[in-house]
C-alpha atoms as a PDB file:
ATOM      1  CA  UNK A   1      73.706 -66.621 -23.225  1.00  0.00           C
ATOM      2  CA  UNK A   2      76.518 -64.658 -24.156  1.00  0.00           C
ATOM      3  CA  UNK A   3      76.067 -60.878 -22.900  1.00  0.00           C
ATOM      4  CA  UNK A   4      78.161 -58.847 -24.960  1.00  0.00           C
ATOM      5  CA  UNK A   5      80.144 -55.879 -22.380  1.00  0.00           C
ATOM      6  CA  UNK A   6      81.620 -54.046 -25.776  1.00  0.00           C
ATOM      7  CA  UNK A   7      81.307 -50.196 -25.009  1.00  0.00           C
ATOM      8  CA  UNK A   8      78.669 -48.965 -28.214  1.00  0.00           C
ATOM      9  CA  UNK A   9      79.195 -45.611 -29.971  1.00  0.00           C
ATOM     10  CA  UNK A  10      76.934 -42.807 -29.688  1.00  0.00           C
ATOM     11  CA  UNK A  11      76.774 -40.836 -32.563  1.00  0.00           C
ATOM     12  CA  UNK A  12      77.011 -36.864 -31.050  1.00  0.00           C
ATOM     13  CA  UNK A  13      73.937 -34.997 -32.264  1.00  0.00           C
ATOM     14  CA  UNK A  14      74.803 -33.365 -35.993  1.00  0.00           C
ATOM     15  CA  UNK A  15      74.186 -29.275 -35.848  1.00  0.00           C
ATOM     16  CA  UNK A  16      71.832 -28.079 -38.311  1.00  0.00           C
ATOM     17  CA  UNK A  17      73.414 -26.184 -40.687  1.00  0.00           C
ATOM     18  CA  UNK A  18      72.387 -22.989 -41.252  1.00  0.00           C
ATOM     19  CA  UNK A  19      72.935 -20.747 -44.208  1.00  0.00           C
ATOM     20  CA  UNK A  20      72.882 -16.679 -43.894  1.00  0.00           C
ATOM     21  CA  UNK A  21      70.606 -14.678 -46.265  1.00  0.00           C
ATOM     22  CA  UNK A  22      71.924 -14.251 -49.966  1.00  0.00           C
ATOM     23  CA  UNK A  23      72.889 -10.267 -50.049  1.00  0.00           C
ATOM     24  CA  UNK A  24      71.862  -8.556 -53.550  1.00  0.00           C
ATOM     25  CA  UNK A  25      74.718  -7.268 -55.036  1.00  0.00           C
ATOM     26  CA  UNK A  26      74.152  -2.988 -54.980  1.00  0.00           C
ATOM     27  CA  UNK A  27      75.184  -1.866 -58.709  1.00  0.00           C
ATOM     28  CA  UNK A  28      76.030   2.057 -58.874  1.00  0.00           C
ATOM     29  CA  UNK A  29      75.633   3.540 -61.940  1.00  0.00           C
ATOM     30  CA  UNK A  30      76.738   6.702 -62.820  1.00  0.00           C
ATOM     31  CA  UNK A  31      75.412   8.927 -65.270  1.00  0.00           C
ATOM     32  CA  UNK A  32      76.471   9.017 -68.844  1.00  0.00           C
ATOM     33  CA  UNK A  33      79.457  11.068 -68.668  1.00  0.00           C
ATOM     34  CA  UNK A  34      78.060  12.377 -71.642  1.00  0.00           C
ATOM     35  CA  UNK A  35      75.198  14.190 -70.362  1.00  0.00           C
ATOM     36  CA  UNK A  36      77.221  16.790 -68.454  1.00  0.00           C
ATOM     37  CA  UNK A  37      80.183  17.607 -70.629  1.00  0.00           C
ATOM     38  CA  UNK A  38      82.761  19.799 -71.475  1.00  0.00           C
ATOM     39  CA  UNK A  39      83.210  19.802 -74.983  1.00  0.00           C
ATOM     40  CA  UNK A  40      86.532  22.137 -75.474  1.00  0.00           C
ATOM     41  CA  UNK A  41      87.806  25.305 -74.666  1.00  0.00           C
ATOM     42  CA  UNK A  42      87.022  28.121 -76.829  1.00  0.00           C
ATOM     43  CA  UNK A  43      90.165  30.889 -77.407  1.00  0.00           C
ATOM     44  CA  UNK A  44      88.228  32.657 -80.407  1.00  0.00           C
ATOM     45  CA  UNK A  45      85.002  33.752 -81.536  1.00  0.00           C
ATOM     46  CA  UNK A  46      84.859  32.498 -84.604  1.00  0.00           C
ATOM     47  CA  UNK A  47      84.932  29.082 -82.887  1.00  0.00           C
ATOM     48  CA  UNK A  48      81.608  29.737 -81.006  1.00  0.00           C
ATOM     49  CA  UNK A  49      79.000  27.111 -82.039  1.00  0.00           C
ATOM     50  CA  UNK A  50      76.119  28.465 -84.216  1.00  0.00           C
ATOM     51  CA  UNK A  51      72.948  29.804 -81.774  1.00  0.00           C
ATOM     52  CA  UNK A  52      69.581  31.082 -82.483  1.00  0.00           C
ATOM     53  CA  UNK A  53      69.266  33.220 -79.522  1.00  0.00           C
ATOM     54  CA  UNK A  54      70.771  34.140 -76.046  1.00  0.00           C
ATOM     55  CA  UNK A  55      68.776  32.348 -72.908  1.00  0.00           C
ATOM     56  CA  UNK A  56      69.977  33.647 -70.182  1.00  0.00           C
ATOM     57  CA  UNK A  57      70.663  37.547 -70.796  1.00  0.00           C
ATOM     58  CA  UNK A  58      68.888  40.520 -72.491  1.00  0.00           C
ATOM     59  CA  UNK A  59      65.382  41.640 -71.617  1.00  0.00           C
ATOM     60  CA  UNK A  60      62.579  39.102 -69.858  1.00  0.00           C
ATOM     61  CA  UNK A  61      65.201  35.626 -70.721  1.00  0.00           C
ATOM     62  CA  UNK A  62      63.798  32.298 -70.415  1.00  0.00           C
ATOM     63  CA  UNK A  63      66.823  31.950 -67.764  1.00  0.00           C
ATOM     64  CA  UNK A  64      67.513  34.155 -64.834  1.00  0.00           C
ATOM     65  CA  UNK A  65      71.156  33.904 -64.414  1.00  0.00           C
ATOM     66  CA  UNK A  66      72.397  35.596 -60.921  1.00  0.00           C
ATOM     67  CA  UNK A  67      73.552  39.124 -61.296  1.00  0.00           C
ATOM     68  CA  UNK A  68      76.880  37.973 -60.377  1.00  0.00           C
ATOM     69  CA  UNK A  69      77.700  35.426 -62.590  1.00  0.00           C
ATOM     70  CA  UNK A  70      76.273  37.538 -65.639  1.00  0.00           C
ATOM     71  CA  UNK A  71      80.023  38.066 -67.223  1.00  0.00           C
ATOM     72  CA  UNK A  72      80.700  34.664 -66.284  1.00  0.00           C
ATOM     73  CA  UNK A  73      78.563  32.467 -68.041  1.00  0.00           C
ATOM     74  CA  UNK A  74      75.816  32.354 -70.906  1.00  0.00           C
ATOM     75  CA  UNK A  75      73.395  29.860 -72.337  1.00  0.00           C
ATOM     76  CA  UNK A  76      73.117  29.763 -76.300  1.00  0.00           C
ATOM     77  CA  UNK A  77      69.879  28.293 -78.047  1.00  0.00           C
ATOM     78  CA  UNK A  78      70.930  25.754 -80.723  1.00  0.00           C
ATOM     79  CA  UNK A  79      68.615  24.780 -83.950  1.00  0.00           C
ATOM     80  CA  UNK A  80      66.789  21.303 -83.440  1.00  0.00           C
ATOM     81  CA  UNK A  81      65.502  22.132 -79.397  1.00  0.00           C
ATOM     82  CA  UNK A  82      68.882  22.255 -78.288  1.00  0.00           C
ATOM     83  CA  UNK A  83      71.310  24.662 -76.216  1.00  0.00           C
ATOM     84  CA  UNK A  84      75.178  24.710 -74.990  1.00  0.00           C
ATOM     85  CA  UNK A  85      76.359  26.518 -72.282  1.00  0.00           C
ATOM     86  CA  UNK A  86      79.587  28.852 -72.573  1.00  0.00           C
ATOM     87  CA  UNK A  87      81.855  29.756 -69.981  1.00  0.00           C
ATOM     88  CA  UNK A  88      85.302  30.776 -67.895  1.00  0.00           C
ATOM     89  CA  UNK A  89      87.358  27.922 -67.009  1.00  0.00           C
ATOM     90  CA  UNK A  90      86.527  28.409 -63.340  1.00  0.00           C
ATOM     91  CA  UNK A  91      82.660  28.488 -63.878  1.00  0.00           C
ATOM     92  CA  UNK A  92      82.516  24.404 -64.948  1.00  0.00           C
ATOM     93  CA  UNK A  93      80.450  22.284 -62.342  1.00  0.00           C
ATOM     94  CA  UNK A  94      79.812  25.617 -60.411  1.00  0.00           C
ATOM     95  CA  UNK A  95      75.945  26.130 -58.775  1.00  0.00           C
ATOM     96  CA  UNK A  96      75.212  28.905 -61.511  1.00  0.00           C
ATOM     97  CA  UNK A  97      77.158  26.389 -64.129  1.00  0.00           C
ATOM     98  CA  UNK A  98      74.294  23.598 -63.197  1.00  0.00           C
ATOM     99  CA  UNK A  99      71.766  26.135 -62.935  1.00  0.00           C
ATOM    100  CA  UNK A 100      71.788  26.721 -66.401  1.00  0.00           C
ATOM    101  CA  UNK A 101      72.018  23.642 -67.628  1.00  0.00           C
ATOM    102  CA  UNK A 102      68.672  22.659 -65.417  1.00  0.00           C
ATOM    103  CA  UNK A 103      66.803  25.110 -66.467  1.00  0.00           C
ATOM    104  CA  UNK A 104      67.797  24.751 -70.103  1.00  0.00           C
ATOM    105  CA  UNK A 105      66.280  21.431 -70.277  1.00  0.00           C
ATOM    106  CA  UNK A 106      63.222  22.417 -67.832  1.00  0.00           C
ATOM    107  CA  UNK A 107      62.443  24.850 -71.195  1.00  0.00           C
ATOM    108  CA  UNK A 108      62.150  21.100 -72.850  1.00  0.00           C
ATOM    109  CA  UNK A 109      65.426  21.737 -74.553  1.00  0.00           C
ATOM    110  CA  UNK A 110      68.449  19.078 -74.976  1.00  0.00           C
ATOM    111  CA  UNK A 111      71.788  19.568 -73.569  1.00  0.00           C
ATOM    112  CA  UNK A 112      74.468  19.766 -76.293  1.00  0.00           C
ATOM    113  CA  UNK A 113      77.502  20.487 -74.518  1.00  0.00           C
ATOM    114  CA  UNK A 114      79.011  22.686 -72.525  1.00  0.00           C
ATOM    115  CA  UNK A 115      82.262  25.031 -73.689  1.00  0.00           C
ATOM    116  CA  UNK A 116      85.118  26.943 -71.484  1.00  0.00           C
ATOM    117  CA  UNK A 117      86.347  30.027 -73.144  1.00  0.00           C
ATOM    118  CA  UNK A 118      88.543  33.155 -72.753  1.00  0.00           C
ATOM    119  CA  UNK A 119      86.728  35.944 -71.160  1.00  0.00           C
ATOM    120  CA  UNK A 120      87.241  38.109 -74.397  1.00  0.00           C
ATOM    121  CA  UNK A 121      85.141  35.582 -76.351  1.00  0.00           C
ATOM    122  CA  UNK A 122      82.564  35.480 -73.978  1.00  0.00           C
ATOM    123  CA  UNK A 123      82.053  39.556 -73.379  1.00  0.00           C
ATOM    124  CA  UNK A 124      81.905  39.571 -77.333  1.00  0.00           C
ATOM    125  CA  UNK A 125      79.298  37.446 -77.845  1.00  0.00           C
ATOM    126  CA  UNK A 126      77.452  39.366 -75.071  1.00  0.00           C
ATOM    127  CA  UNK A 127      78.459  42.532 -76.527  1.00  0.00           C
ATOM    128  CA  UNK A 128      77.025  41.344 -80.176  1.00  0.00           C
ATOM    129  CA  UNK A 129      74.231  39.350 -79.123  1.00  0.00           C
ATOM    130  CA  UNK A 130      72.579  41.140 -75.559  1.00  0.00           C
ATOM    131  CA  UNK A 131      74.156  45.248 -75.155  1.00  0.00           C
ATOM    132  CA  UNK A 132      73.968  46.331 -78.800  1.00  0.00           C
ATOM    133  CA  UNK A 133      70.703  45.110 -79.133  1.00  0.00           C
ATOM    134  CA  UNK A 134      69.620  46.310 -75.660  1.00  0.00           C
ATOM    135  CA  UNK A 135      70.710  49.805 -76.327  1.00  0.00           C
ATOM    136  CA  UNK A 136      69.380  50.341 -80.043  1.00  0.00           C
ATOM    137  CA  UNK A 137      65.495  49.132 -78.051  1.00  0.00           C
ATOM    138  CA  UNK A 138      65.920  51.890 -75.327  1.00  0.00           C
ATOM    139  CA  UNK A 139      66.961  54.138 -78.099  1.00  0.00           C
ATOM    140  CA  UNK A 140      64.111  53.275 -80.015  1.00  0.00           C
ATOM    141  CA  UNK A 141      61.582  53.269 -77.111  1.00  0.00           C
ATOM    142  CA  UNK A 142      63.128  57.015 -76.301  1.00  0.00           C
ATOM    143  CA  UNK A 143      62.221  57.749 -79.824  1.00  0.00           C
ATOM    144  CA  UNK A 144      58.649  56.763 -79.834  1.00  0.00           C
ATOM    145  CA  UNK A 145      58.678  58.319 -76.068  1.00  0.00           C
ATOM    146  CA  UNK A 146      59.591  61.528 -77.829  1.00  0.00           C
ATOM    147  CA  UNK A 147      57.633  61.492 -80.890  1.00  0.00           C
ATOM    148  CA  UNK A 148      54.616  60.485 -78.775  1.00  0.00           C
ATOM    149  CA  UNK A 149      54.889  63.797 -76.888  1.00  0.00           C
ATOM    150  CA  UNK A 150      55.476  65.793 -80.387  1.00  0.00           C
ATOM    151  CA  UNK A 151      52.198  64.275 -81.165  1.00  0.00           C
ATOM    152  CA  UNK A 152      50.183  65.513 -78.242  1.00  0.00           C
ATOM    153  CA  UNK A 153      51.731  68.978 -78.089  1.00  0.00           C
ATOM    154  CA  UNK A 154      50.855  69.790 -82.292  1.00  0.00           C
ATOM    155  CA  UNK A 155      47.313  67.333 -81.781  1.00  0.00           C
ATOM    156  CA  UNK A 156      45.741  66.744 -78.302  1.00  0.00           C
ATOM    157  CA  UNK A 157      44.066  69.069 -75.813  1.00  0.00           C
ATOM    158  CA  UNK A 158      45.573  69.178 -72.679  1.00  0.00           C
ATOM    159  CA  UNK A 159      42.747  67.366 -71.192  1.00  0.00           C
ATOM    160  CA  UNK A 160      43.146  64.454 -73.636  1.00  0.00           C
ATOM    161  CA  UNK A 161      46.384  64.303 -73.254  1.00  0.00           C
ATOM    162  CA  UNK A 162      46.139  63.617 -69.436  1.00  0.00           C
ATOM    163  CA  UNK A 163      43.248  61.229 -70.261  1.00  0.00           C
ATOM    164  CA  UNK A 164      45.742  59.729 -72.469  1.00  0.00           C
ATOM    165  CA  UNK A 165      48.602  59.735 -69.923  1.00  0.00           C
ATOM    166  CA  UNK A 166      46.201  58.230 -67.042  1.00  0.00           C
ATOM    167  CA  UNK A 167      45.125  55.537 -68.965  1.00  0.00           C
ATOM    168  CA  UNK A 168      48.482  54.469 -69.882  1.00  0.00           C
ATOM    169  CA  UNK A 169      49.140  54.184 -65.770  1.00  0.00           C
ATOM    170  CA  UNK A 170      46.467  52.024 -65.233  1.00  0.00           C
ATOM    171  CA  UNK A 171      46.915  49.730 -68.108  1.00  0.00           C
ATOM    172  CA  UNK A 172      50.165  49.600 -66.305  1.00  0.00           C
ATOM    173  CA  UNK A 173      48.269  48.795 -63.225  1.00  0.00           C
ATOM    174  CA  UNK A 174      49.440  51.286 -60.947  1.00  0.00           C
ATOM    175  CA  UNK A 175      47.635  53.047 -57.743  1.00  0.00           C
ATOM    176  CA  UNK A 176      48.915  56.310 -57.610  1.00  0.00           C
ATOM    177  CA  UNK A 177      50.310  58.454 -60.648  1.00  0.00           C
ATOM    178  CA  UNK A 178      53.051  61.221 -59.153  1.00  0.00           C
ATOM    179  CA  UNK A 179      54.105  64.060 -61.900  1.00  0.00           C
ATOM    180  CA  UNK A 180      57.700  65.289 -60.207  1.00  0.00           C
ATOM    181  CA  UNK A 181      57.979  69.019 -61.464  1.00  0.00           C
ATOM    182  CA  UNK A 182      61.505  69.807 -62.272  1.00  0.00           C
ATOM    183  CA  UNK A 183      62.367  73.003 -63.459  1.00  0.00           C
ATOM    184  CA  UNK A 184      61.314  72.717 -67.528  1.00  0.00           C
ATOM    185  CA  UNK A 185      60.996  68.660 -67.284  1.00  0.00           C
ATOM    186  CA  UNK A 186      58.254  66.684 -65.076  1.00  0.00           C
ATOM    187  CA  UNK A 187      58.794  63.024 -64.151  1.00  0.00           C
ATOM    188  CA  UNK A 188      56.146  60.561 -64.182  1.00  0.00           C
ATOM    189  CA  UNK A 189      56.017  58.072 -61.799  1.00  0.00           C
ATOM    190  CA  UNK A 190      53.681  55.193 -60.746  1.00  0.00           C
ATOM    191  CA  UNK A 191      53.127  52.935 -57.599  1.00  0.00           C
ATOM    192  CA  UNK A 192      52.867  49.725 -58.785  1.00  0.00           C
ATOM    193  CA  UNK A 193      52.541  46.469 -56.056  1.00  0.00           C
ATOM    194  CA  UNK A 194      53.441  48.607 -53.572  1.00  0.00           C
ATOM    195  CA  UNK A 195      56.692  50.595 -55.117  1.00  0.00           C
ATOM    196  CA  UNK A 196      57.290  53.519 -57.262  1.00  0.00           C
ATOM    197  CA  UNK A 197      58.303  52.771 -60.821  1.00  0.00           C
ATOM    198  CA  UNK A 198      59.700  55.275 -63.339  1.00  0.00           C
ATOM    199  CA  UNK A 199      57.337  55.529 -66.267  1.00  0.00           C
ATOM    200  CA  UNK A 200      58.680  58.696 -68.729  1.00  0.00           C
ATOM    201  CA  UNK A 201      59.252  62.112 -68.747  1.00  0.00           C
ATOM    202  CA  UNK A 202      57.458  65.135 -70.599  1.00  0.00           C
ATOM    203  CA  UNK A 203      57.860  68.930 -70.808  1.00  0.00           C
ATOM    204  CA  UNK A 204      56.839  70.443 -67.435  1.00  0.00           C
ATOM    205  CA  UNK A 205      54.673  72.892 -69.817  1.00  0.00           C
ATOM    206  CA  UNK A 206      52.397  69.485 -71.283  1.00  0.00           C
ATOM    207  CA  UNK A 207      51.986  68.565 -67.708  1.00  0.00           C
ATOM    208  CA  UNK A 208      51.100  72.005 -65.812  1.00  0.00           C
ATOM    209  CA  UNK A 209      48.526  72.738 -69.270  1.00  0.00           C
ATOM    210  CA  UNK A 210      47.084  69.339 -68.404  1.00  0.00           C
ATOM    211  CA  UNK A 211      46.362  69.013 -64.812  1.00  0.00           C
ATOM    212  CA  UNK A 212      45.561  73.012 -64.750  1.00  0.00           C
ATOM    213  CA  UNK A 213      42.556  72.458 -67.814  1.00  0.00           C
ATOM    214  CA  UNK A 214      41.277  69.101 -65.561  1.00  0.00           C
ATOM    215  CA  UNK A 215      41.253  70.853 -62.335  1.00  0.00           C
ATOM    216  CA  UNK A 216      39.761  73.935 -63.753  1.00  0.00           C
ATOM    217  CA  UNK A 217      37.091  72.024 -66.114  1.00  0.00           C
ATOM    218  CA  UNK A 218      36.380  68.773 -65.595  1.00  0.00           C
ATOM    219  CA  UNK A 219      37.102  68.780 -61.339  1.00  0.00           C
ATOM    220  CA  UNK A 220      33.563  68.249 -59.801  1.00  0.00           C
ATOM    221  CA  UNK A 221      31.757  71.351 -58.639  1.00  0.00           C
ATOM    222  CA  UNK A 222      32.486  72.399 -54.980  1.00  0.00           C
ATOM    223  CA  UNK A 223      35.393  69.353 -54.972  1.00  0.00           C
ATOM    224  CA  UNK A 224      38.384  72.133 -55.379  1.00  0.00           C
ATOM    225  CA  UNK A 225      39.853  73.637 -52.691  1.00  0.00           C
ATOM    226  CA  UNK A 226      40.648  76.544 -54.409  1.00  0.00           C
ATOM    227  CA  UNK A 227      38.455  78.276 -57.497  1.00  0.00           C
ATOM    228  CA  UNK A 228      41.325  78.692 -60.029  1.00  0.00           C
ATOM    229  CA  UNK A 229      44.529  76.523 -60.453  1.00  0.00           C
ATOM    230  CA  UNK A 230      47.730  76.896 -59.079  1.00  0.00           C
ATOM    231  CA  UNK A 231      51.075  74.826 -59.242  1.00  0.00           C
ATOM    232  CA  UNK A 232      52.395  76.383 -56.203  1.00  0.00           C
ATOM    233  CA  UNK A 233      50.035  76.042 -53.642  1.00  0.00           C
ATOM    234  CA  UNK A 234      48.692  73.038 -51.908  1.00  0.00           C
ATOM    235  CA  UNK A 235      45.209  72.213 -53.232  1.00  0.00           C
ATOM    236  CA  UNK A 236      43.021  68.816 -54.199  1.00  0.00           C
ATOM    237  CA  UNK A 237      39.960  68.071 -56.057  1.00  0.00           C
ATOM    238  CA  UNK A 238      38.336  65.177 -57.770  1.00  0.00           C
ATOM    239  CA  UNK A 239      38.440  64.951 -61.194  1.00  0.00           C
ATOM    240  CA  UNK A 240      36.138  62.282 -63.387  1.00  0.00           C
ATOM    241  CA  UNK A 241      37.500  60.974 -66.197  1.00  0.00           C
ATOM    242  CA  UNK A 242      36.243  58.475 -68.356  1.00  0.00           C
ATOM    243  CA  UNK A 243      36.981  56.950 -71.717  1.00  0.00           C
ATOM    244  CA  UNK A 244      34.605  54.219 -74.023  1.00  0.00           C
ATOM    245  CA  UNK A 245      34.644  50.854 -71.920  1.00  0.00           C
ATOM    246  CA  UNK A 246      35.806  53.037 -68.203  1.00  0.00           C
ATOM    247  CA  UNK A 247      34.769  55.851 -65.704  1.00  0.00           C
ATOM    248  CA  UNK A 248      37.204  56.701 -62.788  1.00  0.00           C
ATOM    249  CA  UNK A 249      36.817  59.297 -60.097  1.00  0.00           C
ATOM    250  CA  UNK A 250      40.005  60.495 -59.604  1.00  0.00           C
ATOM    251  CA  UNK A 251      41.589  62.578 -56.654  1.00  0.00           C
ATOM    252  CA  UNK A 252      43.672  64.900 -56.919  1.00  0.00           C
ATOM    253  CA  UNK A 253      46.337  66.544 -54.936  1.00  0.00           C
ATOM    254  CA  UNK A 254      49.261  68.970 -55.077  1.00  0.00           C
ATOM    255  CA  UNK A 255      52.717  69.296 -52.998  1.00  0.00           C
ATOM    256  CA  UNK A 256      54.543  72.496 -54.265  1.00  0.00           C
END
C-alpha cells in the first residue's frame, strides 16, 4: 500500500461579499424661473402695461402694502384674473416685493410679471390712479357732509336732528358720542372698540339747539340736575330716544 505524504491544499474560506444599499439619486428642482420674473424695466409711462385697478393702494385695497414701501412698489390688476407688480430697481426679490406677489395670487389671481421702473413712472401712476381719486371722494363726502347739515338746519327740529345724529353713531357702532364745542364749530367724536374716532363737524349753533331741546323736553322727569339747560355748567340727565325698530336710554353729561 502506497501512502501518499504529498502536502494537500486547503482552499482559505471565500468572504461573502457584501454589497452596500443602492442610494436614490436626490433631484432638486427649482422653480420655473418663469413664475417669479422680471419682465423689463419701465423708463416711461406710456410703457406701463394696461390694468383694471390698483391692489395695493387707495381706500380698503385687497393688499395691505407696509406704510413704508407705499412709494416703492404697487400691484396692478390685469384683465383675464391676472396682476403685475411695478417697482424701483432696488425693491425686486425684497420681503414687501414677495409680499405682493403672495397675496396677489392668494386673491386667486395669476402672476403676470413683475416690472422695475423709474420712480417718476411709478408716483404717476399713483398720482393718476390712487391721490386724484382719493381726494375728489373726500371732497365729495365733505360735500354731502355739508349739504346734509343745510338740510337739517332749513328741515329738521333740533330734536330730530340729534335723533338723526345719534343714530348715525350707533350704526357706526360706537359707545360714547362726545360733541367738542369750539368757538362757532363743534366736533363730533365717537369711541369705537375702545378709541375715539373723528366722525364730522357741524355748526356749534345745530349742536347747542339740539342737546338744549332734548335735555329740556324729552330728558326724563326728575333725571336733570338742573331745571333749564345750560352749556356752561356741569349738568347730566337721561334722555330716551327712540326711532321705528329701537329705544335707547341715553345719559347725558356736560364738561364746560
Amino acid at each position: 500500500m502506497n501512502t501518499s505524504l504529498a502536502p494537500q491544499r486547503v482552499k482559505s474560506p471565500v468572504a461573502p461579499v457584501v454589497q452596500a444599499p443602492s442610494v436614490p439619486t436626490l433631484q432638486v428642482v427649482q422653480p420655473p424661473a418663469q413664475s417669479l420674473r422680471t419682465t423689463g424695466h419701465l423708463a416711461d409711462y406710456m410703457a406701463v402695461p394696461a390694468f383694471t385697478r390698483v391692489l395695493s393702494h387707495g381706500e380698503n385695497p385687497p393688499i395691505a402694502l407696509f406704510k413704508a414701501k407705499q412709494h416703492h412698489l404697487i400691484a396692478l390688476e390685469q384683465a383675464e384674473q391676472k396682476f403685475v407688480v411695478l417697482c424701483l430697481k432696488t425693491e425686486t426679490g425684497g420681503t414687501a416685493w414677495f409680499h405682493l406677489i403672495e397675496q396677489g395670487k392668494r386673491l386667486g389671481l395669476k402672476f403676470a410679471g413683475s416690472f422695475t421702473c423709474e420712480p417718476d413712472v411709478l408716483q404717476m401712476v399713483l398720482q393718476e390712479n390712487v391721490f386724484e381719486k382719493d381726494a375728489v371722494l373726500a371732497h365729495k363726502q365733505r360735500e354731502e357732509e355739508r349739504m346734509s347739515v343745510s338740510r337739517m338746519m332749513t328741515e329738521s327740529a333740533p330734536i330730530e336732528w340729534l335723533r338723526i345724529t345719534i343714530r348715525r353713531c350707533m350704526v357706526l357702532g360706537a359707545s360714547d358720542v362726545h360733541f367738542e364745542v369750539r368757538g362757532d364749530h363743534t366736533m363730533l367724536r365717537v369711541r369705537r372698540d375702545g378709541i375715539m374716532r373723528k366722525v364730522g363737524h357741524y355748526p356749534s349753533r345745530i349742536v347747542i339747539n339740539g342737546l338744549s331741546a332734548a335735555y329740556t323736553v324729552l330728558a326724563e322727569e326728575g333725571s336733570r340736575s338742573e331745571v333749564a339747560f345750560n352749556a356752561g355748567s356741569v349738568q347730566s340727565a337721561m334722555v330716551p330716544l327712540e326711532w321705528p325698530d329701537q329705544k335707547i336710554l341715553m345719559r347725558y353729561q356736560s364738561h364746560p
